[in-house]
Protein backbone atom coordinates (compact mmCIF):
# COMPACT_ATOMS: atom_id res chain seq x y z
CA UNK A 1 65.28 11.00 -76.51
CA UNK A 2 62.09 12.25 -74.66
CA UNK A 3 60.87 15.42 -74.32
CA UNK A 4 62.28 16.22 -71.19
CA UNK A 5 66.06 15.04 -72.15
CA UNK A 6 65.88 17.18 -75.25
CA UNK A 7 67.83 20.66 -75.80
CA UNK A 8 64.81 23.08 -76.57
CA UNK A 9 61.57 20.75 -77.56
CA UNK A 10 60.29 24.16 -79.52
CA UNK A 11 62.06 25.43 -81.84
CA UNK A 12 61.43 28.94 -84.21
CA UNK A 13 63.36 29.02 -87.17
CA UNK A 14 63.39 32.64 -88.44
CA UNK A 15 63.97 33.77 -92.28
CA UNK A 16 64.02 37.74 -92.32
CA UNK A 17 64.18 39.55 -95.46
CA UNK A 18 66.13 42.77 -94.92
CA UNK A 19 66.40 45.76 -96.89
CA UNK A 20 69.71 45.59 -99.47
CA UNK A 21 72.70 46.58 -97.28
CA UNK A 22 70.97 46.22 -93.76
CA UNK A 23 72.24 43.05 -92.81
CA UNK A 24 74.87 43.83 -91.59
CA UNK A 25 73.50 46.60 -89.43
CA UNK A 26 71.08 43.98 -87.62
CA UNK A 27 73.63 41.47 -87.16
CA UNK A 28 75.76 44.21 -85.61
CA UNK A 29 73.19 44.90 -83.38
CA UNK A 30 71.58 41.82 -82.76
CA UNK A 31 74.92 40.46 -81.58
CA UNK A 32 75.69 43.07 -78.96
CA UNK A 33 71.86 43.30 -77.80
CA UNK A 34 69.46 40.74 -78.14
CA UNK A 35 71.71 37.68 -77.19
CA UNK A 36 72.01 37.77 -73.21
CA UNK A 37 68.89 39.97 -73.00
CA UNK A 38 66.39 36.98 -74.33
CA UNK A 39 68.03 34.29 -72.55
CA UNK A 40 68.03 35.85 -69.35
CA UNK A 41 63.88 35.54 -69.85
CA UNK A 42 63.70 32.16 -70.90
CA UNK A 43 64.53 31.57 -74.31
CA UNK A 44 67.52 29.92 -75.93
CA UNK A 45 69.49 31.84 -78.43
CA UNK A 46 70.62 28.50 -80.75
CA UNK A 47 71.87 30.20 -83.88
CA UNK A 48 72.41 33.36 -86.14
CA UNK A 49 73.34 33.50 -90.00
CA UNK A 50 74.13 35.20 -93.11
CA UNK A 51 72.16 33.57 -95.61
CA UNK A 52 74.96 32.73 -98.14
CA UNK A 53 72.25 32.73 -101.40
CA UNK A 54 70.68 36.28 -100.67
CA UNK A 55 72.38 39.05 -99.29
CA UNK A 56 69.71 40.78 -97.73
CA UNK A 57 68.64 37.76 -95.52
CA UNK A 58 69.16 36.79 -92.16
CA UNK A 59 68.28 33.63 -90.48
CA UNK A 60 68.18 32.65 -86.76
CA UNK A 61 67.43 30.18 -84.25
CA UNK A 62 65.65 30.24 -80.80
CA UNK A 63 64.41 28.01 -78.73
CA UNK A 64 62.18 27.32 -75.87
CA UNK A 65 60.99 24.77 -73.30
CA UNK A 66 57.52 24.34 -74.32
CA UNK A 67 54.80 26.46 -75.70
CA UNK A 68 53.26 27.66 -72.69
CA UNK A 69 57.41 29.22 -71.74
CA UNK A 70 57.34 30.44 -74.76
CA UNK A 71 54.32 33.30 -74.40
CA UNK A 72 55.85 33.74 -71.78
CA UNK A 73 59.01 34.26 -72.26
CA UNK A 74 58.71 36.29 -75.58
CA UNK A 75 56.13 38.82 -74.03
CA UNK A 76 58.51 39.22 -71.21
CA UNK A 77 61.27 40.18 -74.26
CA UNK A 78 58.80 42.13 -76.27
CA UNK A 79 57.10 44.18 -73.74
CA UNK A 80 60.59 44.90 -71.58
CA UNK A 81 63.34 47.46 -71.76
CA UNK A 82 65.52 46.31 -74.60
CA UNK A 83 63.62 46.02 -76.84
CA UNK A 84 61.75 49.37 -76.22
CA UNK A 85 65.32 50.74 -76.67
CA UNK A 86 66.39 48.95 -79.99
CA UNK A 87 63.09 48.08 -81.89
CA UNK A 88 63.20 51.25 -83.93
CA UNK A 89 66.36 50.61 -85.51
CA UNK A 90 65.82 46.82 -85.46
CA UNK A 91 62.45 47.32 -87.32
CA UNK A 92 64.16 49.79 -89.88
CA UNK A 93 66.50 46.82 -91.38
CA UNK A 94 63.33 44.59 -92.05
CA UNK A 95 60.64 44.22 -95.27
CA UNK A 96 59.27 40.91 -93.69
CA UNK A 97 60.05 39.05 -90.60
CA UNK A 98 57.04 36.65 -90.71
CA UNK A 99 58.94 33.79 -92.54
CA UNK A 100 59.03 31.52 -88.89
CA UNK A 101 58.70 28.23 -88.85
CA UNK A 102 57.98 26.31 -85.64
CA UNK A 103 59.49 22.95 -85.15
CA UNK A 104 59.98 20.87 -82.72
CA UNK A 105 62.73 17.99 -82.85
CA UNK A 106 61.57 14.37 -84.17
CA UNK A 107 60.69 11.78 -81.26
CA UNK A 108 63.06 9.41 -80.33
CA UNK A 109 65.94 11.15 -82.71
CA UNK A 110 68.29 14.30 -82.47
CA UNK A 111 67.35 17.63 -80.77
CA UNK A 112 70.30 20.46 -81.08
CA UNK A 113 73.45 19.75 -79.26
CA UNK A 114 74.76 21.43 -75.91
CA UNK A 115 77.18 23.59 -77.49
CA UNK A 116 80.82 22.75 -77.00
CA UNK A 117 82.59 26.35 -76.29
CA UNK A 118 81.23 29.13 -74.88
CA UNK A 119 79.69 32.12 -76.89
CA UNK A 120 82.50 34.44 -78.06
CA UNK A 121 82.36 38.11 -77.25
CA UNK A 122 81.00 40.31 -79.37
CA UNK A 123 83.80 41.62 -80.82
CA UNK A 124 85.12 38.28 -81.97
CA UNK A 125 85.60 37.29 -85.78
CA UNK A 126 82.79 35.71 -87.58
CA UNK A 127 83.81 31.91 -87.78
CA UNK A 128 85.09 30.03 -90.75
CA UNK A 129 82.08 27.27 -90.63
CA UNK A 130 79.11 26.67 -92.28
CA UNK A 131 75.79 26.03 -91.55
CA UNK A 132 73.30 23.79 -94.22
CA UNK A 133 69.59 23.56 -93.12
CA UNK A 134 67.54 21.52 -95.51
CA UNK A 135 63.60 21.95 -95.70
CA UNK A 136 61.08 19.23 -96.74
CA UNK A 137 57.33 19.87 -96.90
CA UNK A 138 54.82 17.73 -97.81
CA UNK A 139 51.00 17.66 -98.07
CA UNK A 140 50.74 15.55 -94.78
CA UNK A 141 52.64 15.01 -91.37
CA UNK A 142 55.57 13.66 -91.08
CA UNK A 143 55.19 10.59 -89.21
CA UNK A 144 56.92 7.97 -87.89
CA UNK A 145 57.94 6.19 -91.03
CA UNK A 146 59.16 9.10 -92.58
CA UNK A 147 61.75 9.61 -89.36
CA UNK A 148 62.47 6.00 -89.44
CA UNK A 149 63.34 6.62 -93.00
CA UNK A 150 65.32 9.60 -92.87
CA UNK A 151 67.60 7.49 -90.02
CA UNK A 152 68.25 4.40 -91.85
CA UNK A 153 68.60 5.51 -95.07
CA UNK A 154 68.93 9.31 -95.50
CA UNK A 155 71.41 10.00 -92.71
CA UNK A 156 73.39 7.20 -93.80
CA UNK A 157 74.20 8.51 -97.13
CA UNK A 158 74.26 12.08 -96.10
CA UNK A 159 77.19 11.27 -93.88
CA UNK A 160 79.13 9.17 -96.20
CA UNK A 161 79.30 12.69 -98.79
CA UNK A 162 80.43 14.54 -95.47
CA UNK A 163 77.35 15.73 -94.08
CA UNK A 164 76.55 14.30 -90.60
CA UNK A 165 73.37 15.78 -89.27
CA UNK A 166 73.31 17.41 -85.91
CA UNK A 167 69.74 17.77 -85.64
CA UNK A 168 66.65 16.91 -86.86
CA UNK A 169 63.10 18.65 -86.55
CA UNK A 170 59.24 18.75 -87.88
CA UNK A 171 56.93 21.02 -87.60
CA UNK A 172 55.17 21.72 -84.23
CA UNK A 173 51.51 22.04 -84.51
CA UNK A 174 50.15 23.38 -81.65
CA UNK A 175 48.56 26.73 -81.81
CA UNK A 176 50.63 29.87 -81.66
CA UNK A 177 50.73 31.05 -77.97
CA UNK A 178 51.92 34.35 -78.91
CA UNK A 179 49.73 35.72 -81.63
CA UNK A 180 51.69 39.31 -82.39
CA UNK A 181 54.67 37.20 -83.84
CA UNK A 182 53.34 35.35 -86.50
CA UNK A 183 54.10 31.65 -87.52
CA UNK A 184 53.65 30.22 -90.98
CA UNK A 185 50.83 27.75 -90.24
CA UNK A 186 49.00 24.78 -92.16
CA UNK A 187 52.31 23.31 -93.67
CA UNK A 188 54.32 20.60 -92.75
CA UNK A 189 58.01 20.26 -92.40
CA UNK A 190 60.80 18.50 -91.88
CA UNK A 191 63.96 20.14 -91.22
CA UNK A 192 67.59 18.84 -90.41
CA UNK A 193 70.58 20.80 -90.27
CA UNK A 194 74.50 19.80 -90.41
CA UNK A 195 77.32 21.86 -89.90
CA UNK A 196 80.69 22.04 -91.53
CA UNK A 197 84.86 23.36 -90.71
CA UNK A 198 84.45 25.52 -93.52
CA UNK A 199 82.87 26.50 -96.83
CA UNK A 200 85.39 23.99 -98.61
CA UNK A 201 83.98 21.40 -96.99
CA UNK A 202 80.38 21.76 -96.98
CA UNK A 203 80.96 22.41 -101.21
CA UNK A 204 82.70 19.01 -100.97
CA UNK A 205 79.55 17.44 -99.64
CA UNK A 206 76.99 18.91 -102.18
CA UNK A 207 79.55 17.86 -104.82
CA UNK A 208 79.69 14.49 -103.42
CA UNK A 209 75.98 14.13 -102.74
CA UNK A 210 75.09 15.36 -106.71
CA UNK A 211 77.94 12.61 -107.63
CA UNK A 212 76.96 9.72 -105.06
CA UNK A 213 75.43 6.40 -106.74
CA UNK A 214 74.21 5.59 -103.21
CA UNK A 215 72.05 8.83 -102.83
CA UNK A 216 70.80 9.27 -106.88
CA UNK A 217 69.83 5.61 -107.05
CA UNK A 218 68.64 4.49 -103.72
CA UNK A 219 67.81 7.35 -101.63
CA UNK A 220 66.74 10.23 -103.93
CA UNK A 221 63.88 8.28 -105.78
CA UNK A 222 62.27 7.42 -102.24
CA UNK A 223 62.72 10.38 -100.60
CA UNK A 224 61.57 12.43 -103.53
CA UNK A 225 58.32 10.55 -103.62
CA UNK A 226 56.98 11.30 -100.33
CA UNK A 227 57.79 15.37 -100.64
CA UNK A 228 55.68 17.89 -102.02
CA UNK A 229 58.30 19.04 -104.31
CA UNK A 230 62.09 20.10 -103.81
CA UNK A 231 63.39 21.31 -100.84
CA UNK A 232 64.66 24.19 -99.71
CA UNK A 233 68.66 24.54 -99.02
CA UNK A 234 70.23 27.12 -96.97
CA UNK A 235 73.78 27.54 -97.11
CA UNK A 236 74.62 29.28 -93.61
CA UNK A 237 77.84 31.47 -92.39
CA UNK A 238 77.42 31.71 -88.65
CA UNK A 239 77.98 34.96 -87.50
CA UNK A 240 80.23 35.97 -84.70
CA UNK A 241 78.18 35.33 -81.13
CA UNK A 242 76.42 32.15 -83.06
CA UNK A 243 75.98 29.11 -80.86
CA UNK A 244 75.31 26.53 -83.51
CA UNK A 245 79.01 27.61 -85.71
């Protein structure tokens, strides 16, 4: 894919870390109020999730068309009505909401898919599937090898445990256009994400994946080699309004 064929080319990948027993309270309200209200200036609201290791978590995805949209586009958000009228009690859920990574997805490979349905009202159930995103980080770019790795032999073996990826990104290095959110900079990652029916089945994969010959003996040792130590799982429960589900 090129740039210009690709669903969002930048994409933020937001950990917050919540005071205990305020997720829900943000979910609640970023669900009815900061879905709509950021798309309709520019940015793409890809994903929102209970972080199924720490309660007091919450993860989300948004995307953009480029960097230059995306000052834009997030001091149109920031500076505008809604969020004059819900940052308070937004704000009052958080300890830290700097955890952002920016990515953008992997040339010639898989951007985030269209999504299939549209996004349920807000008063729908929360969904039954799962979301894993997997973080690598090394002590140099991800290149070209890497990605070429990753497709011939990672995704292979990944899918044969269950675990098809839908997407695959790195980190985007260009300089943060909108300085009052803060990025985590100077790293480099590679992150690819898969989703599952339900949390039977994405247990069935990381059982299969711990138990696969295929991935212990000839992926694992390579890919292990090139990272900067383990990576980082996240086990994902869409909530309600998500897009990626």
């Amino acid at each position: 894919m090129t740039g210009d064929s690709v669903r969002c080319p930048i994409v933020e990948l937001r950990q917050y870390t919540l005071h205990p027993g305020q997720r829900e309270v943000l979910i609640d309200l970023f669900d009815r109020e900061f879905v709509e209200t950021q798309e309709a200036v520019g940015m793409t609201i890809l994903g929102q999730f209970r972080d199924l290791d720490d309660p007091d978590r919450f993860v989300w995805l948004r995307g953009f068309n480029d960097m230059p949209g995306r000052a834009q586009a997030l001091g149109r958000f920031y500076t505008g009505p809604v969020w004059r009228a819900h940052s308070a009690q937004a704000n009052a859920t958080m300890i830290d909401s700097d955890d952002v990574l920016l990515l953008r997805p992997v040339p010639g490979h898989s951007g985030f898919p269209a999504p299939t349905i549209a996004r349920p009202p807000a008063d729908a159930p929360a969904p039954p599937s799962r979301v894993l995103a997997t973080v690598y980080q090394r002590d140099r770019p991800f290149d070209t090898a890497f990605a070429d790795f990753f497709h011939q032999r990672v995704r292979p073996a990944l899918a044969d445990t269950g675990a098809t990826p839908v997407a695959w990104l790195q980190s985007e290095h260009s300089p943060n256009t909108f300085p009052a959110l803060p990025v985590r900079t100077g790293e480099n990652v590679f992150v690819w994400f898969a989703r599952f029916a339900d949390q039977a089945h994405l247990d069935d994969h990381l059982r299969r994946l711990d138990g696969s010959r295929q991935w212990q003996t000839d992926v694992l040792p390579g890919l292990s080699a090139t990272l900067a130590g383990p990576p980082q799982r996240l086990r994902l429960a869409p909530t309600a309004r998500s897009s990626l589900r």
